[in-house]
Protein backbone atom coordinates (compact mmCIF):
# COMPACT_ATOMS: atom_id res chain seq x y z
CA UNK A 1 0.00 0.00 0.00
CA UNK A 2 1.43 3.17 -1.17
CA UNK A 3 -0.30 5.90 1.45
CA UNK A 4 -0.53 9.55 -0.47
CA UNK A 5 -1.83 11.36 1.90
CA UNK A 6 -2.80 10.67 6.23
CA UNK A 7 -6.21 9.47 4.91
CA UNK A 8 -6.13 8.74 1.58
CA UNK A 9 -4.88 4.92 0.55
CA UNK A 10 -3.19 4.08 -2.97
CA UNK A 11 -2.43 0.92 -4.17
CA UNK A 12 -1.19 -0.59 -7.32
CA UNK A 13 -0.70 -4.09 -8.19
CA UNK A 14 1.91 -5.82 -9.70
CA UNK A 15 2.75 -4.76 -13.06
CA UNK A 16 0.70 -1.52 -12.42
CA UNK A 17 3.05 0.33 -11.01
CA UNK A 18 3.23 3.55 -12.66
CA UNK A 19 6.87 5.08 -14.65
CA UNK A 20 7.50 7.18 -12.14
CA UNK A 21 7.66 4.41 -9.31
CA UNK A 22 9.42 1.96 -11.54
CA UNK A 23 11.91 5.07 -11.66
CA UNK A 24 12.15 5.69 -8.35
CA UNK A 25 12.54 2.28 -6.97
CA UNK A 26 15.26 2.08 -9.52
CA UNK A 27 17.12 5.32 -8.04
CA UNK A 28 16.33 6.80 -10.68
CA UNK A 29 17.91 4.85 -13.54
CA UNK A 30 15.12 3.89 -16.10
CA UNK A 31 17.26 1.50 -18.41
CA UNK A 32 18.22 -0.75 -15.36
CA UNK A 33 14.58 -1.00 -13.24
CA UNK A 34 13.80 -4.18 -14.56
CA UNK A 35 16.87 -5.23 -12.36
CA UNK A 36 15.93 -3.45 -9.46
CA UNK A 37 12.64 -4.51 -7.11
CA UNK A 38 10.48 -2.29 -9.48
CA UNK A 39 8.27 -5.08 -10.71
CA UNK A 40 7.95 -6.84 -7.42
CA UNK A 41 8.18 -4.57 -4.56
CA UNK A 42 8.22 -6.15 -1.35
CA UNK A 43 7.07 -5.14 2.20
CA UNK A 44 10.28 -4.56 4.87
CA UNK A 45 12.98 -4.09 1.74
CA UNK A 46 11.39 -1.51 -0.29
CA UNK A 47 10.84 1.68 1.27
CA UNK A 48 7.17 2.90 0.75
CA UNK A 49 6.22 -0.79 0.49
CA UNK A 50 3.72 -2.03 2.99
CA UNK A 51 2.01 -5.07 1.40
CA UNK A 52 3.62 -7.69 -0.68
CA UNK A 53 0.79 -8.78 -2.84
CA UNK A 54 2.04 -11.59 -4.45
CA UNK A 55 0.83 -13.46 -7.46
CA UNK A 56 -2.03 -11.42 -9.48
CA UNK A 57 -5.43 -10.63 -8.54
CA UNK A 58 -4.42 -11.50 -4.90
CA UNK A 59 -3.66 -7.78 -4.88
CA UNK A 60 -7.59 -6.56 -5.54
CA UNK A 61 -8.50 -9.03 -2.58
CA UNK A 62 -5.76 -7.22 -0.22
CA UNK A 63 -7.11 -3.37 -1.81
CA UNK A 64 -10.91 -5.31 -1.17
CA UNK A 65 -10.02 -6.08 2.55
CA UNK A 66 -8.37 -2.51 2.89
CA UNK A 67 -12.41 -1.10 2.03
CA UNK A 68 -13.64 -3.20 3.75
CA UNK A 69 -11.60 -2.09 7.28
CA UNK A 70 -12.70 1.68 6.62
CA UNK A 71 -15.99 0.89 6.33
CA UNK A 72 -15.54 -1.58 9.90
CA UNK A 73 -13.83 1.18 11.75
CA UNK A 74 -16.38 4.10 10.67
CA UNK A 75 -19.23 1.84 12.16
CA UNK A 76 -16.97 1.30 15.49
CA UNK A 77 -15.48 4.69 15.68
CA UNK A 78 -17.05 7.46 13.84
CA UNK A 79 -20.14 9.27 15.63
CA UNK A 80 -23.06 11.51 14.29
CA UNK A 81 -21.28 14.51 15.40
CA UNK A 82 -17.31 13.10 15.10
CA UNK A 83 -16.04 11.64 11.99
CA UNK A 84 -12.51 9.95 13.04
CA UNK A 85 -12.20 7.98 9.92
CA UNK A 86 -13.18 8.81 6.21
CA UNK A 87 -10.86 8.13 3.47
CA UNK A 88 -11.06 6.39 0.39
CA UNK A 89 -8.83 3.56 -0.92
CA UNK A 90 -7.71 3.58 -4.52
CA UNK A 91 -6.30 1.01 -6.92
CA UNK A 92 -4.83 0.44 -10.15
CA UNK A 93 -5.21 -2.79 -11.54
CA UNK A 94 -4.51 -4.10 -15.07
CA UNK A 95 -5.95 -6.87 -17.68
CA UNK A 96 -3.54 -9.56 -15.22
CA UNK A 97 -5.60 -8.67 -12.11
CA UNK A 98 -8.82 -8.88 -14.64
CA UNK A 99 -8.37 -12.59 -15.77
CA UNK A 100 -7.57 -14.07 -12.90
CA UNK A 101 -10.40 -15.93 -10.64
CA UNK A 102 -9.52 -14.78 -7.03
CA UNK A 103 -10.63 -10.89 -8.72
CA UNK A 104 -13.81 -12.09 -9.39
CA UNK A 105 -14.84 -13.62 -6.30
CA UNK A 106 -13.59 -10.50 -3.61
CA UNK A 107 -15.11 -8.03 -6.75
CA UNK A 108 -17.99 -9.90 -6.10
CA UNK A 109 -17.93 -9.26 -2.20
CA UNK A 110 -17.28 -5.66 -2.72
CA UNK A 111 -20.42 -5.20 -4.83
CA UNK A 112 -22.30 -7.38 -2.11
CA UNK A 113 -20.90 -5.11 0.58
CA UNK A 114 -21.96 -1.63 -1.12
CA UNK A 115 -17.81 -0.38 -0.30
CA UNK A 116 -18.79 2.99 -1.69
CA UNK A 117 -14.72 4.49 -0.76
CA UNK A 118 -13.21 1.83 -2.88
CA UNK A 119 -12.35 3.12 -6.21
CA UNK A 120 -10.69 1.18 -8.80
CA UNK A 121 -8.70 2.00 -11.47
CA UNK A 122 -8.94 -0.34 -14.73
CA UNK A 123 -5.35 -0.05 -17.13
CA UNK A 124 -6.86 -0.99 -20.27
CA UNK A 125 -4.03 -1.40 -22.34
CA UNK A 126 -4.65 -4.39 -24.10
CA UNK A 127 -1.34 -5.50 -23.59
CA UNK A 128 0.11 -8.87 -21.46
CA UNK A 129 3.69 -10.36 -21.79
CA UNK A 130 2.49 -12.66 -24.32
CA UNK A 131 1.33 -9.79 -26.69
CA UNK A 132 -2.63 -8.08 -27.54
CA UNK A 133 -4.77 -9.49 -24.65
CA UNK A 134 -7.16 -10.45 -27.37
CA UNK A 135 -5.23 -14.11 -27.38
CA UNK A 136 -6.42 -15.23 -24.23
CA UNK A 137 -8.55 -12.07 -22.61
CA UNK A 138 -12.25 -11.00 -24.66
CA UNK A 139 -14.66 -10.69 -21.69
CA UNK A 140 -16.67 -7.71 -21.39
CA UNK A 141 -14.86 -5.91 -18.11
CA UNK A 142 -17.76 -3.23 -17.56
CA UNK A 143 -20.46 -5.71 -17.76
CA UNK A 144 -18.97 -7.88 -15.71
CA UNK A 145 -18.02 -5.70 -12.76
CA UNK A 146 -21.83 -4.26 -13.27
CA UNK A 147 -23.25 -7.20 -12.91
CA UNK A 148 -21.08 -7.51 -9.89
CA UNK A 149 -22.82 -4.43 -7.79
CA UNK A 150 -19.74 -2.02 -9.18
CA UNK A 151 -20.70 1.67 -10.50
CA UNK A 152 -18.77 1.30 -14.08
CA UNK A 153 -17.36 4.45 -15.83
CA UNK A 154 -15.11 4.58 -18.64
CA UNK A 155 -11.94 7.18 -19.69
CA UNK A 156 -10.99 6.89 -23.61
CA UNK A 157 -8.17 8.41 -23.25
CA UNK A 158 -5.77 7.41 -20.46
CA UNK A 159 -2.77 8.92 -22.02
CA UNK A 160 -3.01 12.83 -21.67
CA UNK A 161 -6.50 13.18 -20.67
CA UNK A 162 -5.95 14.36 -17.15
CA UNK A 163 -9.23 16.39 -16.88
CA UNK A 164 -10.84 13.47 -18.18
CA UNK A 165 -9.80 11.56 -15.51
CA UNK A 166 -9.96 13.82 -12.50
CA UNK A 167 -13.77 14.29 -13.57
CA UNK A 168 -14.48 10.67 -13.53
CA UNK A 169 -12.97 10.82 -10.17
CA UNK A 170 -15.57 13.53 -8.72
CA UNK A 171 -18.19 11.78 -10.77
CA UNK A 172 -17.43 8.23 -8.52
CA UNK A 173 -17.11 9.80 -5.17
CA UNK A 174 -20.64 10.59 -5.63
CA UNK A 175 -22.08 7.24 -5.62
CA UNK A 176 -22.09 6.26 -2.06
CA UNK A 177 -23.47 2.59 -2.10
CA UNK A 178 -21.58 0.94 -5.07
CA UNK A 179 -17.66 0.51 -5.23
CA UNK A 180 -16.60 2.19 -8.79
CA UNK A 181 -14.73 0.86 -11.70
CA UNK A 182 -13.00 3.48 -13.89
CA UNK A 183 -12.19 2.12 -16.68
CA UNK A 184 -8.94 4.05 -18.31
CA UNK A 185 -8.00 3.18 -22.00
CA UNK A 186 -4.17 3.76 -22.33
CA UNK A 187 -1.29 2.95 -24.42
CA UNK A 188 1.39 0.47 -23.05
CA UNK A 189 5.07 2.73 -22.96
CA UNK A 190 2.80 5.47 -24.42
CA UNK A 191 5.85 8.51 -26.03
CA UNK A 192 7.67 5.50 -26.89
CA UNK A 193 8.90 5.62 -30.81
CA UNK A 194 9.62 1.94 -31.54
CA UNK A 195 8.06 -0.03 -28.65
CA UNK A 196 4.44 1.92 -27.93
CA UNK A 197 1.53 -0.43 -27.44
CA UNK A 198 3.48 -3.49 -27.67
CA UNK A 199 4.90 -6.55 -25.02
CA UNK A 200 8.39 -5.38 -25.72
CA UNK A 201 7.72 -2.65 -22.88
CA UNK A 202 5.79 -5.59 -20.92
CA UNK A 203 8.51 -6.05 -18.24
CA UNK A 204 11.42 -5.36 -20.16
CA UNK A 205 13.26 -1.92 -20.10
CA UNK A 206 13.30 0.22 -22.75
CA UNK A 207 17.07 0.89 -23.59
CA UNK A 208 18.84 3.78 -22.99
CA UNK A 209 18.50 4.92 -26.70
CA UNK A 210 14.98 4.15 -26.36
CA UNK A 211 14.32 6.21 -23.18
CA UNK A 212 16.12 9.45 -24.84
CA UNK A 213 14.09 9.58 -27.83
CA UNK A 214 11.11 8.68 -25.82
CA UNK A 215 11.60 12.27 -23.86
CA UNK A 216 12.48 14.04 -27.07
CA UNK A 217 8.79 12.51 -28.19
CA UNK A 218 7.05 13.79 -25.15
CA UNK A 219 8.62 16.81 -24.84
């Protein structure tokens, strides 16, 4: 669990961890991360670490129990005139955590539990080590969670659409009873010249002629 704030909780699972922690765990050496403890972060090594989630999806069902704590200590603690705790947990989880059973079943309990402060980011890249997801991965993700008791949302474009996304955010806090999905479409190594939207940024580190044309790209 990556804490952002005193009462805000951020997660991300696995594979999901975002450039600028790969960097950082990686003292701040792009080209050698995949050597580092960037993928696989673990609890008591890694500083900022707190939960080692182990093999996919059993990350969602740590972020599920997480939800579900808030919502046990606001019922024990929290009185009509004293809020002690109220934060919301987030997560970003990827097509990995999506295909894998465990997901499904602690989704499921979410829904069933109405864990309104659980909001869950969905990195719909289309991408797994393999290559397209399309080879092993064609269920319907927002029907699914719906039909698991989630409020479903969706953000086309994950890549620069920051407004996009901090609206979706707003829009989810508002539904009290449901946990949300947001669904955010983005491109795998997105600024990348020669290995954008494809497994050869799955894991593997871009080079370090890669990574200089990549910022020349961005800008």
């Amino acid at each position: 669990m990556l804490t952002t704030t005193m009462d805000e909780g951020f997660l991300a699972l696995g594979f999901e961890l975002n450039d600028a922690l790969q960097c950082a765990l990686a003292k701040h050496d792009a080209n050698r991360f995949v050597l580092s403890d960037a993928w696989h972060p673990k609890n008591f090594e890694t500083h900022g670490i707190e939960i080692a989630i182990g093999l996919l999806s059993q990350g969602i069902a740590n972020v599920v129990s997480l939800a579900l704590a808030e919502r046990h200590l606001t019922t024990h603690f929290n009185k009509p005139d004293l809020e002690i705790v109220d934060h919301y947990t987030y997560v970003i989880m990827g097509d990995g955590c999506q295909i894998e059973g465990v997901s499904n079943e602690v989704c499921f309990l979410a829904g069933h539990w109405g864990l309104g402060k659980l909001i869950a980011f969905y990195d719909d890249n289309h991408i797994s080590i393999d290559g397209d997801t399309e080879i092993a991965f064609t269920k319907d993700v927002n029907q699914r969670f719906e039909a698991l008791g989630w409020h479903v949302i969706r953000v086309k474009n994950g890549n620069t659409g920051y407004d996009e996304i901090r609206a979706a955010i707003q829009e989810v806090k508002a539904v009290k009873d449901w946990p949300s999905l947001i669904k955010v479409t983005t491109t795998i190594g997105f600024g990348s010249p020669n290995k954008a939207n494809s497994y050869s940024v799955h894991g593997s580190a871009l080079g370090a002629k890669e990574v200089d044309m990549t910022r020349k790209n961005l800008g």
